[in-house]
N, C-alpha and C. Protein backbone atom coordinates (compact mmCIF):
# COMPACT_ATOMS: atom_id res chain seq x y z
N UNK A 1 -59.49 -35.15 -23.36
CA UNK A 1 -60.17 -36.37 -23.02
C UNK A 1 -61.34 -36.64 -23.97
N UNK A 2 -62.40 -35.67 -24.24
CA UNK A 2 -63.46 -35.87 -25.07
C UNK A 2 -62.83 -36.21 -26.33
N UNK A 3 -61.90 -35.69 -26.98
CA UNK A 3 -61.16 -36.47 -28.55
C UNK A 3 -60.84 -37.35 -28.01
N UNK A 4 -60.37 -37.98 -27.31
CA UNK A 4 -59.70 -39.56 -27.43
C UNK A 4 -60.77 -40.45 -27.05
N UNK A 5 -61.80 -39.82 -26.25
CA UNK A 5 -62.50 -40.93 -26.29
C UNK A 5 -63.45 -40.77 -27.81
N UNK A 6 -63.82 -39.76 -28.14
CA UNK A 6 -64.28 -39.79 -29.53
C UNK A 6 -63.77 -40.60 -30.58
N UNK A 7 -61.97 -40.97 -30.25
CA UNK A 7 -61.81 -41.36 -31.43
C UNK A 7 -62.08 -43.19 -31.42
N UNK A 8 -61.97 -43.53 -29.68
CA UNK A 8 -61.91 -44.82 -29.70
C UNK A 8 -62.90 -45.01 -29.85
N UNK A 9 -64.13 -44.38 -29.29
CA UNK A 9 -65.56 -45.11 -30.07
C UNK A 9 -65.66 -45.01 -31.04
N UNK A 10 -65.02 -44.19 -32.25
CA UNK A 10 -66.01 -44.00 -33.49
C UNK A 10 -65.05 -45.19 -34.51
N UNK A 11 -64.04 -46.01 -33.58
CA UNK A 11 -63.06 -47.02 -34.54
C UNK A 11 -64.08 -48.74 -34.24
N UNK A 12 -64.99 -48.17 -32.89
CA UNK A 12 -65.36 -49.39 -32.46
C UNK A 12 -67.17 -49.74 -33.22
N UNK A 13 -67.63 -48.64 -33.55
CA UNK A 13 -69.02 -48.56 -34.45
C UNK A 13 -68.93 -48.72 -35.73
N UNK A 14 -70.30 -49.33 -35.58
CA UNK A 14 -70.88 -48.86 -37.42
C UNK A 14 -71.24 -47.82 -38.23
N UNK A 15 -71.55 -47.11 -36.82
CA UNK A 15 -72.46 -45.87 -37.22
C UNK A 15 -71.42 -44.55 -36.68
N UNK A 16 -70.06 -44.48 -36.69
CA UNK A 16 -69.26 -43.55 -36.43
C UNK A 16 -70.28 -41.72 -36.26
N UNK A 17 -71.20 -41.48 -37.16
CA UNK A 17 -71.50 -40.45 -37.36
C UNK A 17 -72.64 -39.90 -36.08
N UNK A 18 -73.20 -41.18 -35.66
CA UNK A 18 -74.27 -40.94 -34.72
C UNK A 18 -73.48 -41.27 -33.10
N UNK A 19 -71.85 -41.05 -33.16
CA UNK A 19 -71.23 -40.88 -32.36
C UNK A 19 -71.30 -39.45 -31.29
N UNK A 20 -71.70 -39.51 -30.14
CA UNK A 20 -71.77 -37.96 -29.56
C UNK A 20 -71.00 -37.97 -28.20
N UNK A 21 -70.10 -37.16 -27.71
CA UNK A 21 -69.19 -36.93 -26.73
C UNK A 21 -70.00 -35.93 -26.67
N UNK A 22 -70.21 -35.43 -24.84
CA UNK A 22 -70.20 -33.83 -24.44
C UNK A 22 -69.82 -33.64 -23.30
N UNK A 23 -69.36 -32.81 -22.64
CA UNK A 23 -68.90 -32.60 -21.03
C UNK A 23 -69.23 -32.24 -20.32
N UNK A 24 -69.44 -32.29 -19.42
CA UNK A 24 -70.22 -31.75 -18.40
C UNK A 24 -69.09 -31.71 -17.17
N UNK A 25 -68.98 -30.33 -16.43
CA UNK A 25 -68.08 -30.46 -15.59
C UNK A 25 -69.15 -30.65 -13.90
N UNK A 26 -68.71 -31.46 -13.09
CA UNK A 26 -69.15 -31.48 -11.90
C UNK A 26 -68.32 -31.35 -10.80
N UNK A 27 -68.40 -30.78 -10.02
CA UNK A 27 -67.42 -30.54 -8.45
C UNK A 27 -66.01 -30.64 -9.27
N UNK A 28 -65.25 -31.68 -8.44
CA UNK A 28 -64.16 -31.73 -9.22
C UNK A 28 -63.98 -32.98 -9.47
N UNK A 29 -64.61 -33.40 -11.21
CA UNK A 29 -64.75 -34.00 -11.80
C UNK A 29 -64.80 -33.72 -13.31
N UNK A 30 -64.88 -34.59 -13.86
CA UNK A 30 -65.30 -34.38 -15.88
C UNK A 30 -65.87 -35.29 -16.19
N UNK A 31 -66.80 -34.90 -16.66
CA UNK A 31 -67.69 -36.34 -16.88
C UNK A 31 -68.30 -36.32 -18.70
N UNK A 32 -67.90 -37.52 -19.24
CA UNK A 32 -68.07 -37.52 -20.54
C UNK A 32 -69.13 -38.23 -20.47
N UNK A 33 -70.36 -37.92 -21.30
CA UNK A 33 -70.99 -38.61 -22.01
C UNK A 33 -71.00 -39.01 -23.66
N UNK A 34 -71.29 -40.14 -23.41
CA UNK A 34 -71.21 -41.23 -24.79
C UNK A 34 -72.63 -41.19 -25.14
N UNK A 35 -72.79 -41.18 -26.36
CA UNK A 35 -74.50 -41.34 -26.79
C UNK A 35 -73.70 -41.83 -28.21
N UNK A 36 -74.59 -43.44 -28.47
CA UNK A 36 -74.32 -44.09 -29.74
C UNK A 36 -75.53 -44.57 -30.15
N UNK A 37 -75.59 -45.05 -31.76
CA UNK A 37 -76.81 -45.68 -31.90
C UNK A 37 -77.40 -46.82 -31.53
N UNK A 38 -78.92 -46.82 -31.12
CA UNK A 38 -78.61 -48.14 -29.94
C UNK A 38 -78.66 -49.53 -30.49
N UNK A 39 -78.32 -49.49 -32.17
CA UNK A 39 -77.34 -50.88 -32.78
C UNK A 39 -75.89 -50.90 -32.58
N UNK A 40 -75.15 -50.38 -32.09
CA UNK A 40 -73.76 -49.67 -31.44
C UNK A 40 -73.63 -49.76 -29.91
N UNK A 41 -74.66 -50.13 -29.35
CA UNK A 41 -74.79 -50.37 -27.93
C UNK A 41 -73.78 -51.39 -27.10
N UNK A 42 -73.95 -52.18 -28.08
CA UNK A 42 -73.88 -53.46 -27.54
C UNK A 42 -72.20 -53.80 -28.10
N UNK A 43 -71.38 -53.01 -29.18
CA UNK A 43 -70.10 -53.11 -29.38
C UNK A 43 -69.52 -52.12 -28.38
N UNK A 44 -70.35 -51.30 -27.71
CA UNK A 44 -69.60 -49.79 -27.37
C UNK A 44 -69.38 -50.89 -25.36
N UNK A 45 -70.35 -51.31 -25.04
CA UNK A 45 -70.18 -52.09 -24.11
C UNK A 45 -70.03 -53.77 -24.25
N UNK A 46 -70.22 -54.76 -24.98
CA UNK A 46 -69.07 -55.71 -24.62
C UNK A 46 -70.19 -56.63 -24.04
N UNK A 47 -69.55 -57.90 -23.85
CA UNK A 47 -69.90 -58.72 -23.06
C UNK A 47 -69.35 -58.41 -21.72
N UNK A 48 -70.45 -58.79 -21.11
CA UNK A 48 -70.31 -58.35 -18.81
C UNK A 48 -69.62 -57.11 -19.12
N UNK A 49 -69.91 -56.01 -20.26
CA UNK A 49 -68.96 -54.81 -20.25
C UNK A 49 -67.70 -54.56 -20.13
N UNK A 50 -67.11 -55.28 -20.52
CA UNK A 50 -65.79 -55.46 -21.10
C UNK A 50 -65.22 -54.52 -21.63
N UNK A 51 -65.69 -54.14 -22.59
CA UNK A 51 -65.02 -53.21 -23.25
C UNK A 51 -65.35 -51.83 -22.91
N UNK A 52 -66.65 -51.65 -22.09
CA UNK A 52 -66.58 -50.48 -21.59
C UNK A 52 -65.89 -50.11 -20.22
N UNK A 53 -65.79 -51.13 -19.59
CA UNK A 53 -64.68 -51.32 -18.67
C UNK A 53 -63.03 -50.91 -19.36
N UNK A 54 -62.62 -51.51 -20.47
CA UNK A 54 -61.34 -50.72 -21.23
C UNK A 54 -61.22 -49.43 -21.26
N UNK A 55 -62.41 -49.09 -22.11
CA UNK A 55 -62.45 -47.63 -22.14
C UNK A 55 -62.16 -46.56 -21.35
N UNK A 56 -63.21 -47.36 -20.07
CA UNK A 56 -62.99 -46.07 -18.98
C UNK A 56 -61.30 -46.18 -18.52
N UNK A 57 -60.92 -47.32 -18.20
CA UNK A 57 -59.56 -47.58 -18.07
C UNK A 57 -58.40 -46.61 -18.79
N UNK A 58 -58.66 -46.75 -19.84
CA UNK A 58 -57.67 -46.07 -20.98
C UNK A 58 -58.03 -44.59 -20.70
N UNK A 59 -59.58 -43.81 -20.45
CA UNK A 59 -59.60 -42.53 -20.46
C UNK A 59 -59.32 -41.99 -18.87
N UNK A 60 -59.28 -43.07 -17.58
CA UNK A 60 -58.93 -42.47 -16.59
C UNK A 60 -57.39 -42.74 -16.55
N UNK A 61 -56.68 -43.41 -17.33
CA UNK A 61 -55.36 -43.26 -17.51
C UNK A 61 -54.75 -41.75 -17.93
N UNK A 62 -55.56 -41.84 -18.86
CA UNK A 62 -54.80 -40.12 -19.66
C UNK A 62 -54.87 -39.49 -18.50
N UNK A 63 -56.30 -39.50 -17.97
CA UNK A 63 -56.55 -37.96 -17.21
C UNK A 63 -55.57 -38.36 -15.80
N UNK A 64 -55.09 -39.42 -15.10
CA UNK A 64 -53.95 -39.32 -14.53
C UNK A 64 -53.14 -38.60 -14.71
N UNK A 65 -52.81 -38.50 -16.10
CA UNK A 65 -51.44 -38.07 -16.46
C UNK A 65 -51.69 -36.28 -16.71
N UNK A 66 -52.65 -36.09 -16.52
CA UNK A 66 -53.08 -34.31 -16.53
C UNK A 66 -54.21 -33.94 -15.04
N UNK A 67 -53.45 -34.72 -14.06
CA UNK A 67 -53.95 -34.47 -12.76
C UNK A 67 -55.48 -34.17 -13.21
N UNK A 68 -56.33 -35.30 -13.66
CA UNK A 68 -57.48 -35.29 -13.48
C UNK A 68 -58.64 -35.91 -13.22
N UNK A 69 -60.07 -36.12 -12.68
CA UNK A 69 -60.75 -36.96 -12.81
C UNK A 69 -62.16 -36.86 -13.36
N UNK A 70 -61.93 -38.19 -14.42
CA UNK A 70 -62.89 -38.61 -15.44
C UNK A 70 -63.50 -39.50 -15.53
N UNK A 71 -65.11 -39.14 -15.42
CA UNK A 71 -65.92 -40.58 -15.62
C UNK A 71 -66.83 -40.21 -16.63
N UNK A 72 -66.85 -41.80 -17.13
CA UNK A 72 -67.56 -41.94 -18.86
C UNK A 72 -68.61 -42.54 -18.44
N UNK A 73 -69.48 -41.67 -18.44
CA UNK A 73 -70.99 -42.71 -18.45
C UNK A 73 -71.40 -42.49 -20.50
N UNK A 74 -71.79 -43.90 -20.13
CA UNK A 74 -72.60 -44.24 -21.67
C UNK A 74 -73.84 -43.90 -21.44
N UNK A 75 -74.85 -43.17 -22.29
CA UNK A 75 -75.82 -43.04 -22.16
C UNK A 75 -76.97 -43.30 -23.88
């Protein structure tokens, strides 16, 4: 989960390099954090969050498919 979402943010920035995924496991959960530069803020979430709404979409899809649950907070 942390590579795929790594890879979709770092196709959606300017600043690919100041891209940071890390995990943190809670109860039974996975929880990714996003840290981008905060000129990258505003592509990484979207208008009314749109696109961070996709995201999480697309990464709680995978983890369906490997009996799991994943939430992406942006930070």
């Amino acid at each position: 989960m942390k590579q795929l979402l790594y890879i979709i943010i770092r196709s959606l920035v300017d600043n690919p390099d100041m891209v940071e995924v890390t995990e943190v496991i809670e109860e039974n959960s996975l929880v990714l954090k996003l840290k981008v530069a905060q000129e990258d803020m505003g592509k990484v979430i979207g208008k009314q969050g749109r696109i961070a709404k996709a995201i999480r979409t697309v990464i709680k899809a995978a983890a369906v498919k490997q009996n799991m649950k994943v939430v992406v907070e942006i930070i």
